[in-house]
N, C-alpha and C. Protein backbone atom coordinates (compact mmCIF):
# COMPACT_ATOMS: atom_id res chain seq x y z
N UNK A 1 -19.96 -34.99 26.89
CA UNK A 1 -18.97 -35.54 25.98
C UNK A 1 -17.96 -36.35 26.80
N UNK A 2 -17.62 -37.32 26.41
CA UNK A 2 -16.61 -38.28 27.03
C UNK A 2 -15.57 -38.41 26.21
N UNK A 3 -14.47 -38.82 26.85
CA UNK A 3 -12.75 -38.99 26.85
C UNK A 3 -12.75 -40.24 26.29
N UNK A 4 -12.28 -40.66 24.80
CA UNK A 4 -12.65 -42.13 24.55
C UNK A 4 -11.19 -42.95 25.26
N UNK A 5 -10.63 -42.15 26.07
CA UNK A 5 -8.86 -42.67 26.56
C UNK A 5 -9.66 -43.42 27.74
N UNK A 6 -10.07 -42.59 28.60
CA UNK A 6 -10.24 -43.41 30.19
C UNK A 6 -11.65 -43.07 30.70
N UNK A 7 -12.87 -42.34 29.61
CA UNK A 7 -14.35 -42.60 29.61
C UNK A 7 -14.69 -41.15 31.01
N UNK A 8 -13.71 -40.34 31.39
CA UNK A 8 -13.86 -39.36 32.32
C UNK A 8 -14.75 -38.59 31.57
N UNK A 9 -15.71 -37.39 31.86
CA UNK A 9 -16.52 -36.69 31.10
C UNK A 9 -15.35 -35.41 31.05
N UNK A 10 -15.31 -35.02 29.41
CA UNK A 10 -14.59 -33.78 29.28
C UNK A 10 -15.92 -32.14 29.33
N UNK A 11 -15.05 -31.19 29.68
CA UNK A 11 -15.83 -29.96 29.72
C UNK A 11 -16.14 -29.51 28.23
N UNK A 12 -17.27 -29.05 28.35
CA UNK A 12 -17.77 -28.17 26.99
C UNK A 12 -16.66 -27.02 27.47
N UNK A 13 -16.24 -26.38 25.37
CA UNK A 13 -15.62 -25.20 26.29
C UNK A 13 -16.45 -24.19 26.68
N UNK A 14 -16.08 -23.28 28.03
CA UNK A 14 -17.15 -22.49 28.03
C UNK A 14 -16.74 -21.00 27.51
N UNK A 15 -16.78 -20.07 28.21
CA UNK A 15 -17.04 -18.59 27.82
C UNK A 15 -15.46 -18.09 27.70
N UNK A 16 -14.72 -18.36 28.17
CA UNK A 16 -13.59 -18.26 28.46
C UNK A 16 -12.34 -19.04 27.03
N UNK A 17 -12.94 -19.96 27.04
CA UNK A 17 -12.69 -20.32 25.19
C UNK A 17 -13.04 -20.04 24.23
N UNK A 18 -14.61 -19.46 24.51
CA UNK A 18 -15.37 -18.37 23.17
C UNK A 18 -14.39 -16.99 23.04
N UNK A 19 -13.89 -16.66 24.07
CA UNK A 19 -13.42 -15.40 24.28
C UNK A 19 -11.88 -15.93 23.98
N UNK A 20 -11.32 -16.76 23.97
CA UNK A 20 -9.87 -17.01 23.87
C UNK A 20 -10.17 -16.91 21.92
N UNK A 21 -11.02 -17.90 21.84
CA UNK A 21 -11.16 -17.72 19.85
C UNK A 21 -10.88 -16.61 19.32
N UNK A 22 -12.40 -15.92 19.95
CA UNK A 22 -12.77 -14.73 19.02
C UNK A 22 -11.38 -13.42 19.15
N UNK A 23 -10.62 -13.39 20.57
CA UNK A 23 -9.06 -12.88 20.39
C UNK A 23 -8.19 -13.40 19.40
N UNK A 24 -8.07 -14.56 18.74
CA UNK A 24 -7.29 -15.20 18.03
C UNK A 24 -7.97 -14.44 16.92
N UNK A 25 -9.75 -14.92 16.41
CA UNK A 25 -9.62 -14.42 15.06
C UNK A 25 -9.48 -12.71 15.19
N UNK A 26 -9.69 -12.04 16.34
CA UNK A 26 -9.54 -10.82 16.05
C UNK A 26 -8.35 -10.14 15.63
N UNK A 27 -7.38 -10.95 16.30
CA UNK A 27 -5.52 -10.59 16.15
C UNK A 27 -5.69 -10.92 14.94
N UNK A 28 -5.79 -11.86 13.80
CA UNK A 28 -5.00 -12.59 12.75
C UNK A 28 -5.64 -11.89 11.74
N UNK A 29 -7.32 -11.16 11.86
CA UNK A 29 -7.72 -9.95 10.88
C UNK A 29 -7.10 -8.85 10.96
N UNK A 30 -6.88 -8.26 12.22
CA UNK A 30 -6.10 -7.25 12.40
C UNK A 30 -4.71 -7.41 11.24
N UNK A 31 -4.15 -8.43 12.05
CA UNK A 31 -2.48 -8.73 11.18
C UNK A 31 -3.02 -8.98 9.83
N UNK A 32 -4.11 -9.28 9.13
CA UNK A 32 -4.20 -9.12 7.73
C UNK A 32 -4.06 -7.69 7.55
N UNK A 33 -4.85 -7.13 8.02
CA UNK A 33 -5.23 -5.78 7.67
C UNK A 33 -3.83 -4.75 7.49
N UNK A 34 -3.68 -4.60 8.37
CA UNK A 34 -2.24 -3.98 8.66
C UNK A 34 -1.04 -4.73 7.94
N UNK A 35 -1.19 -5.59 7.37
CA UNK A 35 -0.13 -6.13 6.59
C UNK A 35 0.09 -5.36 4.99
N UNK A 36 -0.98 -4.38 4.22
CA UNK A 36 -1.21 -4.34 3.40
C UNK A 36 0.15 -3.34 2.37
N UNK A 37 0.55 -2.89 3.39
CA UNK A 37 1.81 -2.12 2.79
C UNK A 37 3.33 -2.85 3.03
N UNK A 38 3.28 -3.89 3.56
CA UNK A 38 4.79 -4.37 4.30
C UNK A 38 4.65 -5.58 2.92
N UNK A 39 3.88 -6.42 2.99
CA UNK A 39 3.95 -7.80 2.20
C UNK A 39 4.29 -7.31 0.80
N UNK A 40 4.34 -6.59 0.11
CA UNK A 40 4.82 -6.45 -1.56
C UNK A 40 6.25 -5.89 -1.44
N UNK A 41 6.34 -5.39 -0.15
CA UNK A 41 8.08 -4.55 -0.20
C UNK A 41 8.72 -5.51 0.88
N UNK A 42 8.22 -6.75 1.16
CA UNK A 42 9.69 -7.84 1.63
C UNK A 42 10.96 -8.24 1.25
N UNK A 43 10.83 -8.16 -0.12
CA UNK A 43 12.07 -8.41 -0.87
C UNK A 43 12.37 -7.20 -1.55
N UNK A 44 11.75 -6.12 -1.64
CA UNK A 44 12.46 -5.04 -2.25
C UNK A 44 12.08 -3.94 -1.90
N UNK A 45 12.96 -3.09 -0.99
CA UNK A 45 12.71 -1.83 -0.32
C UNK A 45 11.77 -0.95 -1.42
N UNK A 46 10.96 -0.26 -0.36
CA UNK A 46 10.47 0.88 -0.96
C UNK A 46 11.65 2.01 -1.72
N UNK A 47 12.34 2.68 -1.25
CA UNK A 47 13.23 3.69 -1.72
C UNK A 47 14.09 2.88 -2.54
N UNK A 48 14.20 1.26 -3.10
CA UNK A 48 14.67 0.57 -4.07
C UNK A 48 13.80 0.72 -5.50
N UNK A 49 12.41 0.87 -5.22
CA UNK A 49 11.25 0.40 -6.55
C UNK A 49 10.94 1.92 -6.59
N UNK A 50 11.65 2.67 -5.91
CA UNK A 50 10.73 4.18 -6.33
C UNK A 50 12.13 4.62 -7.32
N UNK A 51 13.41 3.88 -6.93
CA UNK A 51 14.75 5.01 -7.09
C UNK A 51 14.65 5.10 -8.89
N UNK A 52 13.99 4.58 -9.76
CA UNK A 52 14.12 5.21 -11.01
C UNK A 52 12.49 5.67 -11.50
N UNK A 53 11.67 5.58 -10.55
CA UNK A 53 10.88 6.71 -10.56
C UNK A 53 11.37 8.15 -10.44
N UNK A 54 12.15 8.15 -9.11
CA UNK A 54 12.44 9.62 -8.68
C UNK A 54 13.51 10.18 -9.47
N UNK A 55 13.99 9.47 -10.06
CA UNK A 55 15.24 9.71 -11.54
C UNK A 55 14.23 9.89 -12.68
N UNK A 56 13.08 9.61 -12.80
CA UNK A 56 12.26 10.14 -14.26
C UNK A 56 11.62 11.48 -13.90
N UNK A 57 11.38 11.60 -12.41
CA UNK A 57 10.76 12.79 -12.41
C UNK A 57 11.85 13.85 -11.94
N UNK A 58 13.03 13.57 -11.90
CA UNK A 58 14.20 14.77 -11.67
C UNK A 58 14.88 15.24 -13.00
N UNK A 59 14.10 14.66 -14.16
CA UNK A 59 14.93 14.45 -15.25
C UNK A 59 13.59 14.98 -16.00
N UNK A 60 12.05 15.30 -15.36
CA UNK A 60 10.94 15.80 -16.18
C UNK A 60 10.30 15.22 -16.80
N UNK A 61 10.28 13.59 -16.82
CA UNK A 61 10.00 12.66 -17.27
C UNK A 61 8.43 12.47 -16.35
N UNK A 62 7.48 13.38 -16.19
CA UNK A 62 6.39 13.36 -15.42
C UNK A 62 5.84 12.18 -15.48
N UNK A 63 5.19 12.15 -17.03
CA UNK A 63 4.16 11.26 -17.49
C UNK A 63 5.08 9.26 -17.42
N UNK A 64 6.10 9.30 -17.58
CA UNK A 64 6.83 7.87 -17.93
C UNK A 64 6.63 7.84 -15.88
N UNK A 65 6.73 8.87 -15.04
CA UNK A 65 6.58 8.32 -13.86
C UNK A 65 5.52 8.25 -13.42
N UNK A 66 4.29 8.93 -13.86
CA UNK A 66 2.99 8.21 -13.55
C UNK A 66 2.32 7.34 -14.36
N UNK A 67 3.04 6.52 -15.20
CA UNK A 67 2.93 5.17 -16.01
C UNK A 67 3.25 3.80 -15.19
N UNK A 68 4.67 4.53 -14.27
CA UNK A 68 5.40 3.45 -13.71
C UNK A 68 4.44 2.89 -12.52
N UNK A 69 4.20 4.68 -11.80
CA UNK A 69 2.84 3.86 -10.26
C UNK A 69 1.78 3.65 -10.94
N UNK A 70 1.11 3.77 -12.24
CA UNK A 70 -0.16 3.32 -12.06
C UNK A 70 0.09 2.07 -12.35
N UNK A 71 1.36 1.51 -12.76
CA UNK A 71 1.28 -0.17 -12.84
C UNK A 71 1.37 -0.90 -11.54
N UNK A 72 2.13 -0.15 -10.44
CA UNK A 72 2.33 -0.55 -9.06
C UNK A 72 1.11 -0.13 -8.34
N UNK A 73 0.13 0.67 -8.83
CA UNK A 73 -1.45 1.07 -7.80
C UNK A 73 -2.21 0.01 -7.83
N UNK A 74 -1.90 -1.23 -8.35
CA UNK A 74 -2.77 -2.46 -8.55
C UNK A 74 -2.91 -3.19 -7.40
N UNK A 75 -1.25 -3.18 -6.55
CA UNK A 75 -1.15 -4.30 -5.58
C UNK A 75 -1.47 -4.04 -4.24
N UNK A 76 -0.95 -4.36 -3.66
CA UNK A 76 -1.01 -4.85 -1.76
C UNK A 76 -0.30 -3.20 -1.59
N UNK A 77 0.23 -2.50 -2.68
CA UNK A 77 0.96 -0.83 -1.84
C UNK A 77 -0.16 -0.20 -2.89
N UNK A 78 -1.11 -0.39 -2.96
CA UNK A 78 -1.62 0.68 -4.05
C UNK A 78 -1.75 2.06 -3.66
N UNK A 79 -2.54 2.49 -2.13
CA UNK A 79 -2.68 3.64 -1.20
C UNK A 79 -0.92 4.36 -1.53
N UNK A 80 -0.19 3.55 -1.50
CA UNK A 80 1.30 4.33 -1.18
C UNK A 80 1.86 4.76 -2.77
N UNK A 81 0.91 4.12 -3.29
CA UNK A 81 1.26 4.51 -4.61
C UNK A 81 0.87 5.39 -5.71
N UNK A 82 -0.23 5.14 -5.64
CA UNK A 82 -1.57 6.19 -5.25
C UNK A 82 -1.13 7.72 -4.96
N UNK A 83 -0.73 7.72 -3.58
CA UNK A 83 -0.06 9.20 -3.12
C UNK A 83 0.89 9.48 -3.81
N UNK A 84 1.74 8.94 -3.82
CA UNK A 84 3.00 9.00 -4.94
C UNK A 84 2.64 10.01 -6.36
N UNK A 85 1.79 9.11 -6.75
CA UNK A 85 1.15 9.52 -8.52
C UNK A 85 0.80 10.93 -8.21
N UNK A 86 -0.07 10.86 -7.12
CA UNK A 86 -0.98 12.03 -6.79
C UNK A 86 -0.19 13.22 -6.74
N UNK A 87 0.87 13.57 -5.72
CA UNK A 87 2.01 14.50 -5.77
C UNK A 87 2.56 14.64 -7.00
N UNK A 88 2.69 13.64 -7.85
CA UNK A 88 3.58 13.79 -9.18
C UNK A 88 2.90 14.55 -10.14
N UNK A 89 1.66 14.07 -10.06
CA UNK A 89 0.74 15.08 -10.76
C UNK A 89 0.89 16.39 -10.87
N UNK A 90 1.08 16.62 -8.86
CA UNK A 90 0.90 18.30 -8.64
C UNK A 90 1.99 19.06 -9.03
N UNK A 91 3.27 18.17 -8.74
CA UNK A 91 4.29 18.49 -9.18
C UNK A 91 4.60 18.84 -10.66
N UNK A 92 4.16 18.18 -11.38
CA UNK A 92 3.92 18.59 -13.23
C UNK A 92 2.74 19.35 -13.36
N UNK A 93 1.89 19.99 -12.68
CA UNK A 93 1.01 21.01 -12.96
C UNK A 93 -1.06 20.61 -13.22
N UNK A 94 -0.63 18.74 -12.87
CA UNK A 94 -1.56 18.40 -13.61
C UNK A 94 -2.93 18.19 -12.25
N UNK A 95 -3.64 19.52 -11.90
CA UNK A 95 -4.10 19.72 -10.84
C UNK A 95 -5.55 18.36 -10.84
N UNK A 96 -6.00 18.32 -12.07
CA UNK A 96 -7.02 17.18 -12.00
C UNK A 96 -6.83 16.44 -11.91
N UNK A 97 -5.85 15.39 -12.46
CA UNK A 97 -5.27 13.97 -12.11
C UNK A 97 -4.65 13.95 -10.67
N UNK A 98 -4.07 14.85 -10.18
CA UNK A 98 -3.81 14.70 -8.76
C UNK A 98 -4.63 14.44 -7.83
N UNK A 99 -5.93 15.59 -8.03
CA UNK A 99 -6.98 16.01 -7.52
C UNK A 99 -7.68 14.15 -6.88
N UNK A 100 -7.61 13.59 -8.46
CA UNK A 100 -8.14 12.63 -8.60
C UNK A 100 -7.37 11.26 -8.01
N UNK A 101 -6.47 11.35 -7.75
CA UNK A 101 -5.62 10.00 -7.62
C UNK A 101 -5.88 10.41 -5.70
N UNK A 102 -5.70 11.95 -5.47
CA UNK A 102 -6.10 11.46 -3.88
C UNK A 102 -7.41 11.49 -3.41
N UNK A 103 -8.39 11.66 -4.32
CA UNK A 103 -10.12 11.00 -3.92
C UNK A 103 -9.59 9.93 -4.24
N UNK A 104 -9.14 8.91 -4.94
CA UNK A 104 -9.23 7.66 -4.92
C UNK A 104 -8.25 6.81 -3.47
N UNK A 105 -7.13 7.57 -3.05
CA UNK A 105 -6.57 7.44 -2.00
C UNK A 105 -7.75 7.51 -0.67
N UNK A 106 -8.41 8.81 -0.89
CA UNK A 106 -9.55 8.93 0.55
C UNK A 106 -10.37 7.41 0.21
N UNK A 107 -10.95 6.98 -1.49
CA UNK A 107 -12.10 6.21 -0.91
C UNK A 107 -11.36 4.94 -0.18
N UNK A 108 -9.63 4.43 -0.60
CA UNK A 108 -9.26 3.32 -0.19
C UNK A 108 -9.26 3.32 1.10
N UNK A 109 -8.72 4.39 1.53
CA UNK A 109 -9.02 4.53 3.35
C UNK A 109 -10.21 4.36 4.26
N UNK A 110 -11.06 4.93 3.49
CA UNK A 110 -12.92 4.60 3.42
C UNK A 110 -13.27 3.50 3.91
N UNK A 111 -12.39 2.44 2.29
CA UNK A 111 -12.84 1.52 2.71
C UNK A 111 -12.15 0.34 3.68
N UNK A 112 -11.15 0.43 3.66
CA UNK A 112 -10.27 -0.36 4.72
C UNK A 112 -10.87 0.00 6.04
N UNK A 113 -11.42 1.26 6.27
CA UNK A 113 -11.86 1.63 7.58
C UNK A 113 -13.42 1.05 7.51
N UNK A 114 -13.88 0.72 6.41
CA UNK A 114 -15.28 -0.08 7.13
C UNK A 114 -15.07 -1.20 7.16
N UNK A 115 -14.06 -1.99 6.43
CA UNK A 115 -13.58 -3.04 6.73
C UNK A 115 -13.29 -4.06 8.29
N UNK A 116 -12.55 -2.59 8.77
CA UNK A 116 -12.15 -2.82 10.19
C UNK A 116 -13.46 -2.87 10.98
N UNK A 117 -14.27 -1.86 10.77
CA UNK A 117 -15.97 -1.71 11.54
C UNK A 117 -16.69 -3.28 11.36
N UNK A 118 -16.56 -3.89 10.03
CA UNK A 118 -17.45 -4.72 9.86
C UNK A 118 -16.34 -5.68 10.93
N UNK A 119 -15.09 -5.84 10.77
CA UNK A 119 -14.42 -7.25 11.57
C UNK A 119 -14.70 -6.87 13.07
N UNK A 120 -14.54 -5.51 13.18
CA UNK A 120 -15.22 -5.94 14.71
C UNK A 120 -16.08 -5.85 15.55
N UNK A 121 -17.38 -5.45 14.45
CA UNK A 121 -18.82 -5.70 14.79
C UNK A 121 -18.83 -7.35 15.08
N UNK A 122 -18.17 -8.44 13.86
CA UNK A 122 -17.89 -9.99 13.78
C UNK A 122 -17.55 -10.20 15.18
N UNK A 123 -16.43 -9.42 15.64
CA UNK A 123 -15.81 -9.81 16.76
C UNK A 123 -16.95 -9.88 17.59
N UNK A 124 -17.83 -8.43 17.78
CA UNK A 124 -18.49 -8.19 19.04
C UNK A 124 -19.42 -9.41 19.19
N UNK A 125 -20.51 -9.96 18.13
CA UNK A 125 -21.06 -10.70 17.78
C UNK A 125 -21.05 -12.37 18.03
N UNK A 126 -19.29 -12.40 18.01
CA UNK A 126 -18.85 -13.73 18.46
C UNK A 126 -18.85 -13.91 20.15
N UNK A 127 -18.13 -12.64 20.87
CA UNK A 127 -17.97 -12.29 22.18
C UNK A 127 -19.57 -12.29 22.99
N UNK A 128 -20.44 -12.42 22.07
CA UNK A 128 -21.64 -12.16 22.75
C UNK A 128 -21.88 -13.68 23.01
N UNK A 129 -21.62 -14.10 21.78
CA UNK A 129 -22.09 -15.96 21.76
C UNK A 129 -21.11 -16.08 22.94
């Protein structure tokens, strides 16, 4: 490959730029990954979006507070929300819905963790090229 400035031959990159990439995409999956609980509470603290949850359930208001997280188990905090419900459950007596909200907590972990396996099998795969 040539320099169309002054016609010098430029280097292919070699192994050392395959390996500079595949660090880049490995960091910026990582920083997706790990982003999944910070990005929905940038503008509004956690102990801000829970504080009239924890006022419905000090007041016995069980069910109006596991109405409130299952509308918040949708997003980017669902795992944190998830647990939340799950305790609230146990806390009002309701041993199956708890039961149930933290199998659904284990499978999210499940799967975020094969997630990570598959990105850095990708990685290994690239590092080989």
């Amino acid at each position: 490959m040539f320099n169309s400035a002054d016609g010098k031959r430029m280097e292919k990159r070699g192994e050392g730029g395959r390996l500079k990439v595949a660090v880049i995409w490995g960091l910026l999956g990582v920083m997706v990954l790990l982003s999944g609980c910070a990005t929905h509470s940038i503008f509004s603290s956690y102990p801000a979006q829970m504080e009239s949850i924890k006022l419905q359930v000090s007041i016995g208001d069980f069910s109006g507070a596991q109405e409130a997280l299952a509308r918040k188990s949708k997003g980017a905090d669902k795992i944190l929300y998830l647990m939340e419900r799950g305790r609230i459950s146990q806390i009002a007596g309701d041993s199956e819905m708890s039961i149930r909200d933290f199998q659904l907590v284990l499978a999210e972990f499940e799967a975020k963790e094969e997630a990570v396996k598959i990105s850095a099998r990708g990685m290994a795969v690239v590092l080989v090229l």
